[in-house]
Protein backbone atom coordinates (compact mmCIF):
# COMPACT_ATOMS: atom_id res chain seq x y z
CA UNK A 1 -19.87 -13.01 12.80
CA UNK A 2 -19.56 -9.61 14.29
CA UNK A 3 -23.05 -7.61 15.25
CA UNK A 4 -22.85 -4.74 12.87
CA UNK A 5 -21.61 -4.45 9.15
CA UNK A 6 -22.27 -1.15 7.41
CA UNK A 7 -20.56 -0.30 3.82
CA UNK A 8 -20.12 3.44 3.07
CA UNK A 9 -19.29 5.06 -0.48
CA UNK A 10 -15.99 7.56 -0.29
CA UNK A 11 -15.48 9.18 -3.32
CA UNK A 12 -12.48 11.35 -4.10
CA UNK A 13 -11.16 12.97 -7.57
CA UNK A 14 -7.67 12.63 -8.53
CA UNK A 15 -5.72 10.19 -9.98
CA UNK A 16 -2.48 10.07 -11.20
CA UNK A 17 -2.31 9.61 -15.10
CA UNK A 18 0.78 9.97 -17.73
CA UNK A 19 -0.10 13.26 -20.05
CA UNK A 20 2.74 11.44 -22.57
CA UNK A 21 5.84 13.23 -21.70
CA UNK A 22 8.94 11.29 -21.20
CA UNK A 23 12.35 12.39 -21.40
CA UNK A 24 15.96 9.74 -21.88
CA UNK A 25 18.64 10.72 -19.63
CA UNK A 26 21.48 9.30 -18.17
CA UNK A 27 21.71 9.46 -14.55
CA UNK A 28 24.97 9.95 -12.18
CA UNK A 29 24.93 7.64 -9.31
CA UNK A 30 27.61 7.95 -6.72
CA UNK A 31 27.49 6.41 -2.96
CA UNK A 32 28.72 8.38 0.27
CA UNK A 33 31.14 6.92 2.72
CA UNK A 34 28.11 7.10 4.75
CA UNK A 35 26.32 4.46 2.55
CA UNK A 36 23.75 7.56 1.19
CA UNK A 37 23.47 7.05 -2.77
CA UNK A 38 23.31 10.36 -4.43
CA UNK A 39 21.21 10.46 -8.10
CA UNK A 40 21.63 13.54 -9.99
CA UNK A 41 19.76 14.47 -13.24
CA UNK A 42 18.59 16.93 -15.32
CA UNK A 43 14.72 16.34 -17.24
CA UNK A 44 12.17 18.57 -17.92
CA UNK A 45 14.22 21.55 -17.82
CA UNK A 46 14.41 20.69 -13.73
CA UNK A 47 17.81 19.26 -11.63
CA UNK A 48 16.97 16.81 -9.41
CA UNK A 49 18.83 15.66 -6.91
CA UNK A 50 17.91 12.69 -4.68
CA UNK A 51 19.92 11.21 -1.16
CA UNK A 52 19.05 8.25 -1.46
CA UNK A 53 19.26 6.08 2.22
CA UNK A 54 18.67 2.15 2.29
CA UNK A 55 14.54 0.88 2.73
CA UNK A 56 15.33 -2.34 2.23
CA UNK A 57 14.13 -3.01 5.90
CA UNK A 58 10.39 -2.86 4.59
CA UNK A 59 10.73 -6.46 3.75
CA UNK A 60 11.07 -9.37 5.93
CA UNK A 61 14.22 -11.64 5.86
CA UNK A 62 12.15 -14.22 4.98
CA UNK A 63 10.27 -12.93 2.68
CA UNK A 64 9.09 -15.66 -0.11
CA UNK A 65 6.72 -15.54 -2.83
CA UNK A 66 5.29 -18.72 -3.68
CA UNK A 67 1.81 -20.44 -5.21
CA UNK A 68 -0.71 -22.53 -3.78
CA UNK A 69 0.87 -25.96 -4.08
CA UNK A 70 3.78 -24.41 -1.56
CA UNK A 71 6.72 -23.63 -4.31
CA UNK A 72 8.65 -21.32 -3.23
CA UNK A 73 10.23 -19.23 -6.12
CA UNK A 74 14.26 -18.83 -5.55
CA UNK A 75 14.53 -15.03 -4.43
CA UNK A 76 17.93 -13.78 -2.38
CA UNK A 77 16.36 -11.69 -0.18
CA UNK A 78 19.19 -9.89 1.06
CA UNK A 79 20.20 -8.37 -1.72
CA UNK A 80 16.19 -8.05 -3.18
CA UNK A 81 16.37 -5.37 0.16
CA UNK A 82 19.64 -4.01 -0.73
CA UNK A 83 18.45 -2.62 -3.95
CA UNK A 84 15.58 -0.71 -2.33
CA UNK A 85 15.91 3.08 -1.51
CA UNK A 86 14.22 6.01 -0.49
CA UNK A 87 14.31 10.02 -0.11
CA UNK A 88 11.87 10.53 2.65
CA UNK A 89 11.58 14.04 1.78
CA UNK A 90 11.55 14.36 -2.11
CA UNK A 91 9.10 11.04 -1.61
CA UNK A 92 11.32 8.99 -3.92
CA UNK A 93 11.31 5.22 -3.78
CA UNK A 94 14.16 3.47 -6.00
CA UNK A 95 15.08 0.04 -6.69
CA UNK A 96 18.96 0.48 -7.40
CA UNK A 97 20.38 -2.45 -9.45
CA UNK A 98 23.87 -1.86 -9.87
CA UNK A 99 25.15 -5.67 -11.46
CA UNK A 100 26.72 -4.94 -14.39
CA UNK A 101 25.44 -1.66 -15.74
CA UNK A 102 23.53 0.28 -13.39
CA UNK A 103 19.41 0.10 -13.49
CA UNK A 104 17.22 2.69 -11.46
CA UNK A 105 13.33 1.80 -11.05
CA UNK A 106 10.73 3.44 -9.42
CA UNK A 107 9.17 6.61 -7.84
CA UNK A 108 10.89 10.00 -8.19
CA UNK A 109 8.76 12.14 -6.82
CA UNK A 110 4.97 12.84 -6.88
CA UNK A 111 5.32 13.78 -10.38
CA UNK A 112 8.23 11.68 -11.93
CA UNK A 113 8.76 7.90 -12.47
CA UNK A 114 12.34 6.46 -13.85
CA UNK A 115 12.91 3.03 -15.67
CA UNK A 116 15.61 1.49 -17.71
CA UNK A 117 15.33 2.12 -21.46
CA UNK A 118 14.88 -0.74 -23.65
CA UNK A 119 17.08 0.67 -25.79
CA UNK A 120 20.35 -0.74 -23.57
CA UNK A 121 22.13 2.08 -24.77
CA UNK A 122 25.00 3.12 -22.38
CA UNK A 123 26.24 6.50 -21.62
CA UNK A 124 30.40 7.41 -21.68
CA UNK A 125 30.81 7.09 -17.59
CA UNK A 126 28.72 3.51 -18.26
CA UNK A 127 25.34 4.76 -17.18
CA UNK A 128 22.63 3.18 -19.27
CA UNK A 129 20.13 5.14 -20.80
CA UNK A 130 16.64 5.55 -18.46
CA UNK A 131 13.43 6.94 -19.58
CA UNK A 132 11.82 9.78 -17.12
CA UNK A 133 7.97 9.71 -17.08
CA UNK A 134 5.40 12.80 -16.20
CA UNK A 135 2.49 12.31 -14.48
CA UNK A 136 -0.24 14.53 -13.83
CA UNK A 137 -3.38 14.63 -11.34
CA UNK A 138 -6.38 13.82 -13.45
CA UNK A 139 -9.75 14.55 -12.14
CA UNK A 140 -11.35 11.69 -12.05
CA UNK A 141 -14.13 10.23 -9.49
CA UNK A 142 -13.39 7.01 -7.94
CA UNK A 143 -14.88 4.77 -4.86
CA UNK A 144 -13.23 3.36 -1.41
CA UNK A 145 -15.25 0.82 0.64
CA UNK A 146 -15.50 0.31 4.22
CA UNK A 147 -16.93 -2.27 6.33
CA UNK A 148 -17.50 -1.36 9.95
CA UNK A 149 -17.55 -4.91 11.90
CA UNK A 150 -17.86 -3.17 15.52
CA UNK A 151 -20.17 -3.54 17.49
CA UNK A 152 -20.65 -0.63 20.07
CA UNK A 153 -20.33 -3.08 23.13
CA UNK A 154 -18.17 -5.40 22.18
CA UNK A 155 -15.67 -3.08 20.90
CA UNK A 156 -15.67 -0.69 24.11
CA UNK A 157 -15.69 -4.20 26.36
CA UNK A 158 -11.76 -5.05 24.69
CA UNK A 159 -10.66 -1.06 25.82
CA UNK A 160 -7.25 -1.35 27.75
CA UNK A 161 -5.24 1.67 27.88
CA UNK A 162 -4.01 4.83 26.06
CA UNK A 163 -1.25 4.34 22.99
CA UNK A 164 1.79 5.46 24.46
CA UNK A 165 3.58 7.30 22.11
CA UNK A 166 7.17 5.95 23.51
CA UNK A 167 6.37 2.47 22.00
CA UNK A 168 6.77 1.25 18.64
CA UNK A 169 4.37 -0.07 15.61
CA UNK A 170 5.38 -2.83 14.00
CA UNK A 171 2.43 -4.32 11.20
CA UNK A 172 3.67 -7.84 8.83
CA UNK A 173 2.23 -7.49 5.81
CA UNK A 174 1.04 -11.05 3.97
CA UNK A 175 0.06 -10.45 0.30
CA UNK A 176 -2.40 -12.58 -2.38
CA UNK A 177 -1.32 -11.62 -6.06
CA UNK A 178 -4.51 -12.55 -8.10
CA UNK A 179 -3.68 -13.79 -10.82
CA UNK A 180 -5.22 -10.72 -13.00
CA UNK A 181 -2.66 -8.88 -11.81
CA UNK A 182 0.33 -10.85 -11.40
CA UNK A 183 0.19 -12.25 -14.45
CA UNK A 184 0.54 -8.39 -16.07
CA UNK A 185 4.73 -9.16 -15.09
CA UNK A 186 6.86 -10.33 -17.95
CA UNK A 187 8.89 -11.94 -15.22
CA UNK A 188 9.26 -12.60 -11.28
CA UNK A 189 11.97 -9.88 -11.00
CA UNK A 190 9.37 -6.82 -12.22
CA UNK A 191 7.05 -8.10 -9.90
CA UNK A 192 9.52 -8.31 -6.79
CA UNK A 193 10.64 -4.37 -8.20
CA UNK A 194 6.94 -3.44 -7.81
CA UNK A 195 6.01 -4.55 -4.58
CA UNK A 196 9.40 -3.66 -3.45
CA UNK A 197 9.10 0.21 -4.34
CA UNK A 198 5.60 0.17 -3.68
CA UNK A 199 5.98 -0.83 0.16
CA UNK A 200 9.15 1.30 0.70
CA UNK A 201 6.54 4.25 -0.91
CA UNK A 202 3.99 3.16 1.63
CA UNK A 203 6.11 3.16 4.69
CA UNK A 204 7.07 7.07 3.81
CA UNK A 205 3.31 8.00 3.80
CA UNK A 206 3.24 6.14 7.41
CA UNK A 207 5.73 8.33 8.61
CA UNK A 208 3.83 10.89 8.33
CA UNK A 209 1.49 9.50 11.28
CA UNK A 210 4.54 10.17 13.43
CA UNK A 211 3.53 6.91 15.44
CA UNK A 212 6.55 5.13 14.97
CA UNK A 213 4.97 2.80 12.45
CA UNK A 214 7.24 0.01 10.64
CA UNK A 215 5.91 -1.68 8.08
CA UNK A 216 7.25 -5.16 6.86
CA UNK A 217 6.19 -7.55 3.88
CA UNK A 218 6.45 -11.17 4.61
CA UNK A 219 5.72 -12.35 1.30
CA UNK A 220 3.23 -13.02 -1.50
CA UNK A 221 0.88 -16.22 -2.68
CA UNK A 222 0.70 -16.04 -6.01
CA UNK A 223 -2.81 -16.99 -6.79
CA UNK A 224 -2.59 -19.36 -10.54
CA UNK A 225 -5.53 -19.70 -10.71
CA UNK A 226 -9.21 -18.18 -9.45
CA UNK A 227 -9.80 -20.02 -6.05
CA UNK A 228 -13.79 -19.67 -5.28
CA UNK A 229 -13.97 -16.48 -3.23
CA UNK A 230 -12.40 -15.31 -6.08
CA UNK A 231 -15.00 -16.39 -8.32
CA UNK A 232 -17.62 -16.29 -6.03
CA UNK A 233 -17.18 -12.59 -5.65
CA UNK A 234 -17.49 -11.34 -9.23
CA UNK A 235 -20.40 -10.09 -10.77
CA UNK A 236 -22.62 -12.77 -13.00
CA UNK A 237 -21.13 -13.07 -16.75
CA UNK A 238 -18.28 -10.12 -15.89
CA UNK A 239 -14.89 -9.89 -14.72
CA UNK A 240 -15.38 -7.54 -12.48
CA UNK A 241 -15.10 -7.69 -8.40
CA UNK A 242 -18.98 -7.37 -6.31
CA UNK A 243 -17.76 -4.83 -3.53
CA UNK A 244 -20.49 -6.18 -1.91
CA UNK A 245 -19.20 -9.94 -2.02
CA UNK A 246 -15.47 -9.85 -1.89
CA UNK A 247 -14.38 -8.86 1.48
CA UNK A 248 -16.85 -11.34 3.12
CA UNK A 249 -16.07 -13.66 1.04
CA UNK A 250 -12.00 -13.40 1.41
CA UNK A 251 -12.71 -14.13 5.14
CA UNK A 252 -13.85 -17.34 4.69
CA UNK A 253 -11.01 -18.32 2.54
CA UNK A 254 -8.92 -16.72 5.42
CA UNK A 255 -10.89 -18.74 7.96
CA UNK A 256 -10.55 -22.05 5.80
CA UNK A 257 -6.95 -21.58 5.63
CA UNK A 258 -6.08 -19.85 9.16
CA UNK A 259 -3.34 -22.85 9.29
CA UNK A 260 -1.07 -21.30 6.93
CA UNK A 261 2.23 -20.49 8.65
CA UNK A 262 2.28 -16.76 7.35
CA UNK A 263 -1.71 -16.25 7.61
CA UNK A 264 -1.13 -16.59 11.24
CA UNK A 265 1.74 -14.48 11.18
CA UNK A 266 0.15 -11.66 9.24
CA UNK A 267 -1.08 -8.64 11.37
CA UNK A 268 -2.73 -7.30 7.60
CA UNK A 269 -3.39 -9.56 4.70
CA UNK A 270 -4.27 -7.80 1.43
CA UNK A 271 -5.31 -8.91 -1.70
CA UNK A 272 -3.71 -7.38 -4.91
CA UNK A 273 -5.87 -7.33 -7.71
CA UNK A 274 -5.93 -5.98 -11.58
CA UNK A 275 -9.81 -6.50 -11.55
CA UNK A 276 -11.93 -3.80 -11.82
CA UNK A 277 -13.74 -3.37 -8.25
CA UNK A 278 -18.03 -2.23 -8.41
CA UNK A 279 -20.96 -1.98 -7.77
CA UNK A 280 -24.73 -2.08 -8.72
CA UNK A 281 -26.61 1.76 -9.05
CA UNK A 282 -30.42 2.07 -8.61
CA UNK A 283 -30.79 1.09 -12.11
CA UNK A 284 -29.07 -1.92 -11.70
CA UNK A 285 -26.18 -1.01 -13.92
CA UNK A 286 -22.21 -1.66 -12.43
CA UNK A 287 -20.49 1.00 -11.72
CA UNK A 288 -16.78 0.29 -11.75
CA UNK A 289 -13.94 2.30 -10.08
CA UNK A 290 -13.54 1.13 -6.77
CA UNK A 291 -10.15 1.09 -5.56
CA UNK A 292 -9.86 -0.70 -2.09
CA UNK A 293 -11.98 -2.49 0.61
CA UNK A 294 -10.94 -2.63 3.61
CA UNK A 295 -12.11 -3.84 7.53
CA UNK A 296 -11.99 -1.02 10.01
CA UNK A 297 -9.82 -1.34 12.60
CA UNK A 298 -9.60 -5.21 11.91
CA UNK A 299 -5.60 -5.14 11.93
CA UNK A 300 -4.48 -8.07 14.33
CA UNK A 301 -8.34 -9.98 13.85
CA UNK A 302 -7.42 -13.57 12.51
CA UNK A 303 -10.20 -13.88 9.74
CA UNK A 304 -10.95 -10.27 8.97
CA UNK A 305 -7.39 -8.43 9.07
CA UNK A 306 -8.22 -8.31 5.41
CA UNK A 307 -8.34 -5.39 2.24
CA UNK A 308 -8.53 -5.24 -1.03
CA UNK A 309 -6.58 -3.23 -3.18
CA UNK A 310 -6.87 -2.27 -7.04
CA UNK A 311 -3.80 -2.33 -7.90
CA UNK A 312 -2.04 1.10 -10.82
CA UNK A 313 0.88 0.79 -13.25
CA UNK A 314 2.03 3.82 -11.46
CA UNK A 315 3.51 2.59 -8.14
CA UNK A 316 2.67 5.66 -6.30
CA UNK A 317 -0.88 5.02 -6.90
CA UNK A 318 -1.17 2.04 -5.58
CA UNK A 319 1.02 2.75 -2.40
CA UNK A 320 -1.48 5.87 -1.70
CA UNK A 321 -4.64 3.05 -1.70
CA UNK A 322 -2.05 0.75 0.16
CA UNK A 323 -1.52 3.30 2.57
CA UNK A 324 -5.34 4.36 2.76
CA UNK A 325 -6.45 0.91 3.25
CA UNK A 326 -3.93 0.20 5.83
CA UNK A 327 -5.37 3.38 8.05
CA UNK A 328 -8.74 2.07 7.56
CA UNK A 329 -7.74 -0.96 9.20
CA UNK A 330 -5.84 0.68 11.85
CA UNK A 331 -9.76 2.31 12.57
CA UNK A 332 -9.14 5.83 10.71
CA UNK A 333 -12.45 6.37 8.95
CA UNK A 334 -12.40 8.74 5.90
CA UNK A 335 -11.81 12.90 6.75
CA UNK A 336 -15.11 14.58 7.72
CA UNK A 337 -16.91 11.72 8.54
CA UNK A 338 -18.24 11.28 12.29
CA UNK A 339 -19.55 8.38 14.52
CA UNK A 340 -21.18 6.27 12.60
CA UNK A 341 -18.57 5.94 9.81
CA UNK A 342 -15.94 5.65 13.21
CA UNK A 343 -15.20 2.88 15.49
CA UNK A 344 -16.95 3.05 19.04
CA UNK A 345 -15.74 5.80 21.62
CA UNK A 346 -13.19 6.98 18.78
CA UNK A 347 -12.46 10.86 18.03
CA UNK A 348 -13.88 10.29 14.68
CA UNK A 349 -12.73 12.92 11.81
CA UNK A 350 -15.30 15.58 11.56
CA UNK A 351 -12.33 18.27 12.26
CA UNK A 352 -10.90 17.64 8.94
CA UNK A 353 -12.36 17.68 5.48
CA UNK A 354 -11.82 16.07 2.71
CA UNK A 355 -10.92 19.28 0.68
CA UNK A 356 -7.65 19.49 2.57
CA UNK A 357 -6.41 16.86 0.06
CA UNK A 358 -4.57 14.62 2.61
CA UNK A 359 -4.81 10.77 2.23
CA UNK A 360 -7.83 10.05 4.00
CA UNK A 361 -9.52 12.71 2.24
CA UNK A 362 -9.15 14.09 -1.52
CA UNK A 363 -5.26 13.56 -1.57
CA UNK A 364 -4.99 16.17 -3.93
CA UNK A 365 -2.18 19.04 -3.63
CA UNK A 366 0.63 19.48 -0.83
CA UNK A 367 -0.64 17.25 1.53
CA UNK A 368 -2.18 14.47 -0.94
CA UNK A 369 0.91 12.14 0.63
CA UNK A 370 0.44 12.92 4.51
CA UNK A 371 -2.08 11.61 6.96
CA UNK A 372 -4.39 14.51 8.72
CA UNK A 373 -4.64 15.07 12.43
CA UNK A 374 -7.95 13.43 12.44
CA UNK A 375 -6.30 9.79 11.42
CA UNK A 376 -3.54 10.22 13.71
CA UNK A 377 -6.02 11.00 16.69
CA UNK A 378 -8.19 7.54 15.20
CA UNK A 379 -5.02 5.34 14.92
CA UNK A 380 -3.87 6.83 18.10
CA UNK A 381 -7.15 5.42 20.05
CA UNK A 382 -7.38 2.54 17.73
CA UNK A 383 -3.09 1.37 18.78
CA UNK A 384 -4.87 1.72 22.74
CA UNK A 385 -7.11 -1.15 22.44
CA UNK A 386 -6.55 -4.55 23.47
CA UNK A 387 -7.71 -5.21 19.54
CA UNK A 388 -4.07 -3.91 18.68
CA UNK A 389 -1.97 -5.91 20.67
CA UNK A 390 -0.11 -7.92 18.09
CA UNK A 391 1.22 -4.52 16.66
CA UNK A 392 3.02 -2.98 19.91
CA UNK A 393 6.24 -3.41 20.25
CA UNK A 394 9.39 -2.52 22.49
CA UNK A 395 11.38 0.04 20.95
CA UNK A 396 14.80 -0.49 20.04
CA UNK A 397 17.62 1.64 20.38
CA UNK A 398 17.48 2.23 16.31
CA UNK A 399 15.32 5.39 15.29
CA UNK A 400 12.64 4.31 12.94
C-alpha cells in the first residue's frame, strides 16, 4: 500500500435533466462519396445539420462483453464500430443502424438526444419515425471523489522526462457493468448502443486536451451477481455505495484477479454502476450524490488503475464523469485546487477556477465539454513520468 491516501469533496452544480419536451421527426440520412453521413432535421423550431464521420475506432477489435464464468456473448464487432459516429464540432455521438429501416441513437448535441420511436411508424422516403429529446442544465449539487495514493518521494523518485507533444496517447479501457446497472437494458444490443455512444462522446471531450489522446474499449464483465467488494462496499442495511469503502475495496478484487487476460491489458479499469454513491455527514446521516471515484494519476498502476462511475440515462452525462474520472487518473486534480489536492512536483490548477465551467471545474456553459489549461498542463507532467509508460505510443502516419 502506497504512503499517503487523502479523499477530497468536489462539488459542482449542473446536471443535465429532461424539462419534458420531445418532438417526432423523421430524419434524412444521406452518405458522401467521402464516407461522411449527413443528418438533416428540423425540431424545436431549429435545422440541424450534422457531418457525421466514422468513431467506430473507440472500440477495440476484440472487444467482448462477457460474465464471470467466461461466456462470451456473440457480438460482430466490426460492424458494432461501423454504426458509431460523431460530429466533433456540434458534439454529436450517433449509433447509425441502417438494416432494414434506418435507426439513429444517441447524442445530438449538448442539448438534444434522438431515439427510434416505438411507434415503428415509417416516413414516405422510408425513414422511421424518431423521437427528439430536450435537456436542460439543472442546478443541482453533486460530489466527485479523489484518492491521492502519492507519496511525495516515491512519486518524484519514478520522474523520467518531459511529455513530448510529437508522441501519441493511447489508454484501453476494461469495463465492470454492475449488475444495478446493466440489468436497467431490455437487451444486450441497448447496452452495446450505450457504451458505444458514450465512449465515442468521451473521446471528443479528450480532444479537447490536444494531447493526441485515443481512447479504446476492450470490453465489459458483466457482473450477475454482487461479488464481495461489491457488497462489502455498501453502506449497512442500504443499497447504496460507501465512497469511503469502494475504491479500496475494488483493488483488492483487482489484485485477486490481476490474472485476467484483459485486467492486465487494461491501462484504466472502471466500474459502471446504477447505485447511488455516499457518504456519512457529521450527523451520521448518508448523503447520496456522488458521481465518480477515481485514483489520481493511477492510469497504467496494475491494482489501482481503477474509478468508479455513476452511471445517467442521458449518455452525455455519463461520458462528462467518464471523461472527468479519466483526467483524474491521468493526475489532473479538480480546477482551483493546489498542491495538496495535486500529484508531487505537478503545476497543480490554482490558475483556473471552477466558475469557468470547464470539465474539471463546474462544466456549466460554453466550455462545460472542454478540458482547461490547468488539466492539460497536469496531464502534460503526469504523460512525463515513468508512471505513464504503458500509454505512449509511436505515432502513426494517421491523424488522430
Amino acid at each position: 500500500m502506497l504512503a499517503c491516501l487523502t479523499i477530497l469533496l468536489f462539488c459542482t452544480s449542473v446536471l443535465a435533466v429532461s424539462n419534458g419536451r420531445i418532438e417526432v421527426i423523421y430524419p434524412s440520412l444521406e452518405t458522401s462519396r467521402f464516407g461522411i453521413k449527413i443528418i438533416k432535421f428540423r425540431a424545436f423550431d431549429q435545422d440541424i445539420i450534422l457531418k457525421l464521420e466514422p468513431a467506430g475506432d473507440v472500440i477495440s477489435d476484440d472487444f467482448t462483453v462477457m460474465d464471470e464464468e467466461g461466456k462470451i456473448e456473440p457480438i460482430d464487432v466490426e460492424s458494432f464500430k461501423g454504426k458509431l459516429f460523431r460530429d466533433q464540432e456540434k458534439g454529436a455521438a450517433l449509433y447509425i443502424d441502417e438494416n432494414e429501416f434506418i435507426e439513429i441513437e444517441g447524442i445530438i448535441n449538448f442539448k438534444l438526444r434522438i431515439e427510434p420511436s416505438e411507434s415503428q411508424k415509417v416516413g414516405k422516403y422510408g425513414m422511421k419515425e424518431h423521437v427528439i429529446t430536450e435537456t436542460f442544465d439543472e442546478k443541482k449539487r453533486f460530489k466527485d471523489t479523489v484518492n491521492n495514493l502519492n507519496s511525495q518521494r516515491s512519486f518524484l523518485e519514478d520522474m523520467g522526462r518531459e511529455f513530448d507533444e510529437n508522441q501519441c496517447v493511447e489508454i484501453e479501457y476494461y469495463f465492470l457493468g454492475e449488475k444495478n446497472f446493466t440489468e436497467g437494458f431490455p437487451d444486450l444490443n441497448k447496452f452495446k448502443i450505450y457504451i458505444g455512444t458514450v465512449f465515442v462522446q468521451t473521446q471528443t471531450m479528450m480532444d479537447t486536451l490536444k494531447l493526441k489522446i485515443k481512447i479504446r474499449a476492450l470490453g465489459v464483465l458483466m457482473l450477475k451477481s454482487d461479488p464481495p467488494f461489491i457488497t462489502k462496499s455498501l453502506f449497512v442495511g442500504e443499497d447504496v455505495f460507501n465512497m469511503e469503502l469502494i475504491a479500496k475495496n475494488m483493488e483488492t478484487y483487482l489484485c485477486e484477479n490481476k490474472g485476467i487476460e484483459k485486467f492486465q491489458r487494461a491501462d484504466i479499469i472502471m466500474l459502471l454502476t446504477g447505485r447511488q454513491i455516499g457518504i456519512f455527514d457529521s450527523k451520521g446521516t448518508i448523503l447520496v450524490g456522488v458521481l465518480g471515484v477515481a485514483n489520481l494519476g493511477r492510469a497504467c498502476a496494475q491494482c489501482t488503475k481503477l474509478a468508479v462511475v455513476k452511471c445517467d440515462d442521458d449518455k452525455r452525462e455519463t461520458a462528462v464523469t467518464l471523461a472527468h474520472e479519466s483526467a483524474h487518473l491521468l493526475g489532473s486534480p479538480h480546477d482551483g485546487e493546489g498542491d495538496y489536492f495535486s500529484l508531487p512536483g505537478s503545476p497543480g490548477s490554482t490558475k483556473c477556477v471552477a466558475s469557468d465551467g470547464f470539465i474539471m471545474g463546474d462544466s456549466i456553459g460554453e466550455n462545460k465539454e472542454k478540458f482547461s489549461t490547468c488539466s492539460v498542463e497536469n496531464i502534460k507532467y503526469f504523460l512525463g513520468q515513468k508512471n505513464a509508460h504503458c500509454l505512449i505510443e509511436k505515432c502513426k502516419d494517421t491523424v488522430l
